[in-house]
C-alpha atoms as a PDB file:
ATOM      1  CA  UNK A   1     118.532 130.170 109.096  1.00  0.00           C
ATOM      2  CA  UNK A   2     117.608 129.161 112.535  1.00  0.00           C
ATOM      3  CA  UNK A   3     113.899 129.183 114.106  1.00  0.00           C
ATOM      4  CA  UNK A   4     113.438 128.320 117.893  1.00  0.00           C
ATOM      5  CA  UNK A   5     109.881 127.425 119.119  1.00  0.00           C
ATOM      6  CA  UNK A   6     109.642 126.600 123.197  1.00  0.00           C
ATOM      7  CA  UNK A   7     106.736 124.917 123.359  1.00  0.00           C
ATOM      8  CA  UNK A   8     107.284 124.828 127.518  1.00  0.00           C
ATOM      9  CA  UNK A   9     110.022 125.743 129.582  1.00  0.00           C
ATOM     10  CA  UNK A  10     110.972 122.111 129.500  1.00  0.00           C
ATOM     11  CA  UNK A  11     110.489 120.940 125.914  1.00  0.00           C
ATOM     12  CA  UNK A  12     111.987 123.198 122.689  1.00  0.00           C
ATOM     13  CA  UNK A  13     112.216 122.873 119.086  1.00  0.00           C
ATOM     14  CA  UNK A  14     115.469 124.137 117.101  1.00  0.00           C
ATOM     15  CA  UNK A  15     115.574 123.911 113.381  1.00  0.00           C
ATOM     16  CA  UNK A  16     118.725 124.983 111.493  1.00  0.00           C
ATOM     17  CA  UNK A  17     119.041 125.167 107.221  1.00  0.00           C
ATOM     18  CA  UNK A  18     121.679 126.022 105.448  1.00  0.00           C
ATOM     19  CA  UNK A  19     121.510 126.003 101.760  1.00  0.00           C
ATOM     20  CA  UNK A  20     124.590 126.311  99.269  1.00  0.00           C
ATOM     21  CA  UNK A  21     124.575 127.088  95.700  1.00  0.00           C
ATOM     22  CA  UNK A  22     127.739 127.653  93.834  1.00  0.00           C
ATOM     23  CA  UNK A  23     128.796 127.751  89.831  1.00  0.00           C
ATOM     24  CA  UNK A  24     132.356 128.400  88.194  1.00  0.00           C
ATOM     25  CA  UNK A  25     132.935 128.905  84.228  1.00  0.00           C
ATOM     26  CA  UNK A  26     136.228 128.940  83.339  1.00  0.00           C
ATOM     27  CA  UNK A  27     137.966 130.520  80.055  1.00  0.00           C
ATOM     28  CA  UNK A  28     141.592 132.457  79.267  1.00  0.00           C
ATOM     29  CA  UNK A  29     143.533 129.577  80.474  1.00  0.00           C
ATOM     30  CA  UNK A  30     147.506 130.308  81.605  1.00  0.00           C
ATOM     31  CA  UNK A  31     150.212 128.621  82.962  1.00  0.00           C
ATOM     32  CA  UNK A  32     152.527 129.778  85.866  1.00  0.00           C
ATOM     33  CA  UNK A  33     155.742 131.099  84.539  1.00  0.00           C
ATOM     34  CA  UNK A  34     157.411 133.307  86.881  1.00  0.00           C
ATOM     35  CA  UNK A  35     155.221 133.250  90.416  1.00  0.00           C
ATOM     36  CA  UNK A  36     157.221 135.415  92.137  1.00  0.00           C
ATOM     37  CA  UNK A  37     157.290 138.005  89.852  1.00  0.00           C
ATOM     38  CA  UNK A  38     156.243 141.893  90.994  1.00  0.00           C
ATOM     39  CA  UNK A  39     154.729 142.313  87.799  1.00  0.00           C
ATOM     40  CA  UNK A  40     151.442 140.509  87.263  1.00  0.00           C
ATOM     41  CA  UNK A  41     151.301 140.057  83.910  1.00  0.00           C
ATOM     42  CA  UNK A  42     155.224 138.252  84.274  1.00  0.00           C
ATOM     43  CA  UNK A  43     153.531 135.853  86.340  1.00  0.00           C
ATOM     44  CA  UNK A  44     151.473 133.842  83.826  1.00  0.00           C
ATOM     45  CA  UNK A  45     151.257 132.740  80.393  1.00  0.00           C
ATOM     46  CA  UNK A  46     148.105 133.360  78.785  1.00  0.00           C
ATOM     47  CA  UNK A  47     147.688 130.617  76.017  1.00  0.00           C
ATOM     48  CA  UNK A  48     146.294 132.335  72.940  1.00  0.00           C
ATOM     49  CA  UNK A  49     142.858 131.050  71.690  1.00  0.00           C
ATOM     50  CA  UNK A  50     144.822 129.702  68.696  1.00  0.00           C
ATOM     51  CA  UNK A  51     146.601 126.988  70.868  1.00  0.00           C
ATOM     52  CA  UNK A  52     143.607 125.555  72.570  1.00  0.00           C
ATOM     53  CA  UNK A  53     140.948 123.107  70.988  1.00  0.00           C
ATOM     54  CA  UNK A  54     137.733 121.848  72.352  1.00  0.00           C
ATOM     55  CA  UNK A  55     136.801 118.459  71.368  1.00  0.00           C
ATOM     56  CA  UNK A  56     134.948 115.554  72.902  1.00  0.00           C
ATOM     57  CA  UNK A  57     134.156 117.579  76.367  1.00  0.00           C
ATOM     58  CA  UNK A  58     138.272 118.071  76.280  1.00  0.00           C
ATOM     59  CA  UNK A  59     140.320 121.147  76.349  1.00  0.00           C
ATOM     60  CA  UNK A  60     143.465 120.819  74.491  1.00  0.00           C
ATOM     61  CA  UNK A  61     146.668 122.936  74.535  1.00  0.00           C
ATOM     62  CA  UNK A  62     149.187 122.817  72.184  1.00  0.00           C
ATOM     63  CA  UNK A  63     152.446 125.196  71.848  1.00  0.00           C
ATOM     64  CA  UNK A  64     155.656 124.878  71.080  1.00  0.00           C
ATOM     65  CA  UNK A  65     156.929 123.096  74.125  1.00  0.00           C
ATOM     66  CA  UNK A  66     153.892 121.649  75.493  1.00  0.00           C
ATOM     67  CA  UNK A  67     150.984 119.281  74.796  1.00  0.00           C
ATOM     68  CA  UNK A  68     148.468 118.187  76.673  1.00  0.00           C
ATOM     69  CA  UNK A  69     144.521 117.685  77.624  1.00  0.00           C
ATOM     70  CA  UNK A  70     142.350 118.085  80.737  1.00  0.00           C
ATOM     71  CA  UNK A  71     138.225 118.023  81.197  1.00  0.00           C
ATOM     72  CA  UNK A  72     136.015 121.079  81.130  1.00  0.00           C
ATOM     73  CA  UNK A  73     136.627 122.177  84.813  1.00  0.00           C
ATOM     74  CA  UNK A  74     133.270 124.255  84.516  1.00  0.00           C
ATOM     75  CA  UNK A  75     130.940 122.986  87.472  1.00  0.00           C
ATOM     76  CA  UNK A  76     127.783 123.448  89.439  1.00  0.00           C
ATOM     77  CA  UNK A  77     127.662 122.850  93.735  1.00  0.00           C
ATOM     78  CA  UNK A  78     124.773 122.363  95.255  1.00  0.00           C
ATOM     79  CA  UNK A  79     124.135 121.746  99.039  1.00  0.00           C
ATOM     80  CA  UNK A  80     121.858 122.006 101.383  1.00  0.00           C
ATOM     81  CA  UNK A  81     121.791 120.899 105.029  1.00  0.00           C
ATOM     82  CA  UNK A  82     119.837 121.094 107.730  1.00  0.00           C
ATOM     83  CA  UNK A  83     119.115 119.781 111.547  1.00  0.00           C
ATOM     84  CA  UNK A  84     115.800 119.233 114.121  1.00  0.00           C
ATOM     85  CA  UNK A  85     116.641 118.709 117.218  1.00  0.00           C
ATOM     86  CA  UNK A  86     113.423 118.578 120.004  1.00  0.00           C
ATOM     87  CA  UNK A  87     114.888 118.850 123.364  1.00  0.00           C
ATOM     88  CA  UNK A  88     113.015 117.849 126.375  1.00  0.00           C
ATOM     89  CA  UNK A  89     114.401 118.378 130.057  1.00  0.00           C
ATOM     90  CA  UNK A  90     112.789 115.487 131.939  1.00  0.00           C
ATOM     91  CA  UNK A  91     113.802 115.977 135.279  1.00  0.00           C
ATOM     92  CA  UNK A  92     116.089 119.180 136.432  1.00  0.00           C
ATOM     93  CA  UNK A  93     119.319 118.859 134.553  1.00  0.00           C
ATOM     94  CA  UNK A  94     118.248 115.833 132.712  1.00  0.00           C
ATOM     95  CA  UNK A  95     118.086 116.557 129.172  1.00  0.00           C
ATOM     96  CA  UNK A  96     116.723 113.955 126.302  1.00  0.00           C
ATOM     97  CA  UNK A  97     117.413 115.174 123.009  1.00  0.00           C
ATOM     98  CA  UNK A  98     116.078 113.803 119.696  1.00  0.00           C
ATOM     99  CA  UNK A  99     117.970 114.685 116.259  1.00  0.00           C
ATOM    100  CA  UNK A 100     117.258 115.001 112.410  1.00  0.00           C
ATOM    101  CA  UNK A 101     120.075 115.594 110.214  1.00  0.00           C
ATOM    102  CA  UNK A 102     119.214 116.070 106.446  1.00  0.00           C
ATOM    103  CA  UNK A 103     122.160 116.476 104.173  1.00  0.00           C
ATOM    104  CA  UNK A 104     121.182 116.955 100.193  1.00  0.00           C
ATOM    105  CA  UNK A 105     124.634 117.377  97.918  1.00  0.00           C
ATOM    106  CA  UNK A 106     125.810 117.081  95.023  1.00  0.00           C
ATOM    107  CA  UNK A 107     128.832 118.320  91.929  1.00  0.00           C
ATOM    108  CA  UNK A 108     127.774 118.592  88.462  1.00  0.00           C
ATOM    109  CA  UNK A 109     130.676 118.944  86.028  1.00  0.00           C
ATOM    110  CA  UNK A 110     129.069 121.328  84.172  1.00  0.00           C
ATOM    111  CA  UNK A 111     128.151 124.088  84.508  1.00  0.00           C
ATOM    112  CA  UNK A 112     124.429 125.535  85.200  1.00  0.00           C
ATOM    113  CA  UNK A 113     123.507 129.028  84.718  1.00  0.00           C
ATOM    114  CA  UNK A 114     121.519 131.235  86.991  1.00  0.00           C
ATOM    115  CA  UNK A 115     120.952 131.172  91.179  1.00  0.00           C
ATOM    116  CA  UNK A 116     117.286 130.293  90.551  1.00  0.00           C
ATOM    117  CA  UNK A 117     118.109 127.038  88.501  1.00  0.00           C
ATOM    118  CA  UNK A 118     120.408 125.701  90.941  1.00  0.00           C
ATOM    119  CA  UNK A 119     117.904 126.325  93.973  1.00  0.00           C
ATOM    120  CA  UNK A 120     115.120 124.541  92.397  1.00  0.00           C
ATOM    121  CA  UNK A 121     117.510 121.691  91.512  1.00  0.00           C
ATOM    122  CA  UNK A 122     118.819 121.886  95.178  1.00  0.00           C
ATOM    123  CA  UNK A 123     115.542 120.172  96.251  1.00  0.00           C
ATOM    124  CA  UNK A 124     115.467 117.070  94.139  1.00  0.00           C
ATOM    125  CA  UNK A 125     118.894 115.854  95.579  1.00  0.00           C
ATOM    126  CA  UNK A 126     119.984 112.935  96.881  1.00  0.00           C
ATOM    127  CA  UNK A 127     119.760 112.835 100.672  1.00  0.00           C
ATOM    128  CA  UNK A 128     121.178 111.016 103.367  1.00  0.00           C
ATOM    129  CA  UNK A 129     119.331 111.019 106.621  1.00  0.00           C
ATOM    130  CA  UNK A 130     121.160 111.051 109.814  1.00  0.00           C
ATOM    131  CA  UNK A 131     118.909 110.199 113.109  1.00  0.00           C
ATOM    132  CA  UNK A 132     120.383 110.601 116.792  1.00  0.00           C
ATOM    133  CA  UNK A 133     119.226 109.900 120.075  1.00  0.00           C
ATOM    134  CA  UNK A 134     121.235 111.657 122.904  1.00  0.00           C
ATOM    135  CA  UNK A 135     120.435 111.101 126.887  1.00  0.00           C
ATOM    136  CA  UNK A 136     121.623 113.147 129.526  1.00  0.00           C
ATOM    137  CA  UNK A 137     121.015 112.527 133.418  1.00  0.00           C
END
């Protein structure tokens, strides 16, 4: 989103947002087996829901060959960023800008259902502030 106001032909007002949202579940876990395979299914094995466990937030495989654990890699993203900038041309081709940046992120490692939810949340996160100063003459 970007809105433009020129308040005179020497002084203007940009604002730029860009909010981010993104969530990933994750479920029928495989392993690579043959990559370069032309057939797709040859590519992959698809561990069968009787070798995987979940316990204490952990997945756990176990087969024949192999055993091992990793963390629910389910997850939420949210971002949103945005810049002011007033620019005011003091004398002709003399330029004094004046910048806001306002950066709000953050990674849940779960995962949070629904566009709307993760909006609202977008809102309430932490932000860093970022101010700038920038003289041209």
């Amino acid at each position: 989103m970007k809105v433009q106001v020129n308040v005179t032909p020497d002084i203007s007002i940009q604002y730029y947002a860009s909010p981010f949202t993104s969530t990933g579940t994750f479920r029928d876990f495989k392993k690579a087996a043959d990559t370069q395979s032309r057939t797709y299914a040859d590519r992959f094995y698809a561990y069968a829901p009787s070798e995987i466990t979940w316990s204490d937030n952990l997945y756990t495989i176990t087969t024949e060959t192999d055993r091992f654990s990793f963390a629910n890699p389910d997850f939420s993203f949210n971002e949103f960023r945005s810049n002011l900038v007033a620019r005011w041309e003091y004398l002709p081709g003399s330029t004094l800008y004046f910048v806001w940046e306002l950066r709000m992120s953050n990674r849940d490692n779960h995962f949070i259902s629904g566009w709307g939810n993760n909006l609202d949340r977008m809102f309430g996160l932490p932000s860093v502030n970022t101010f700038m100063i920038k003289l041209n003459y």
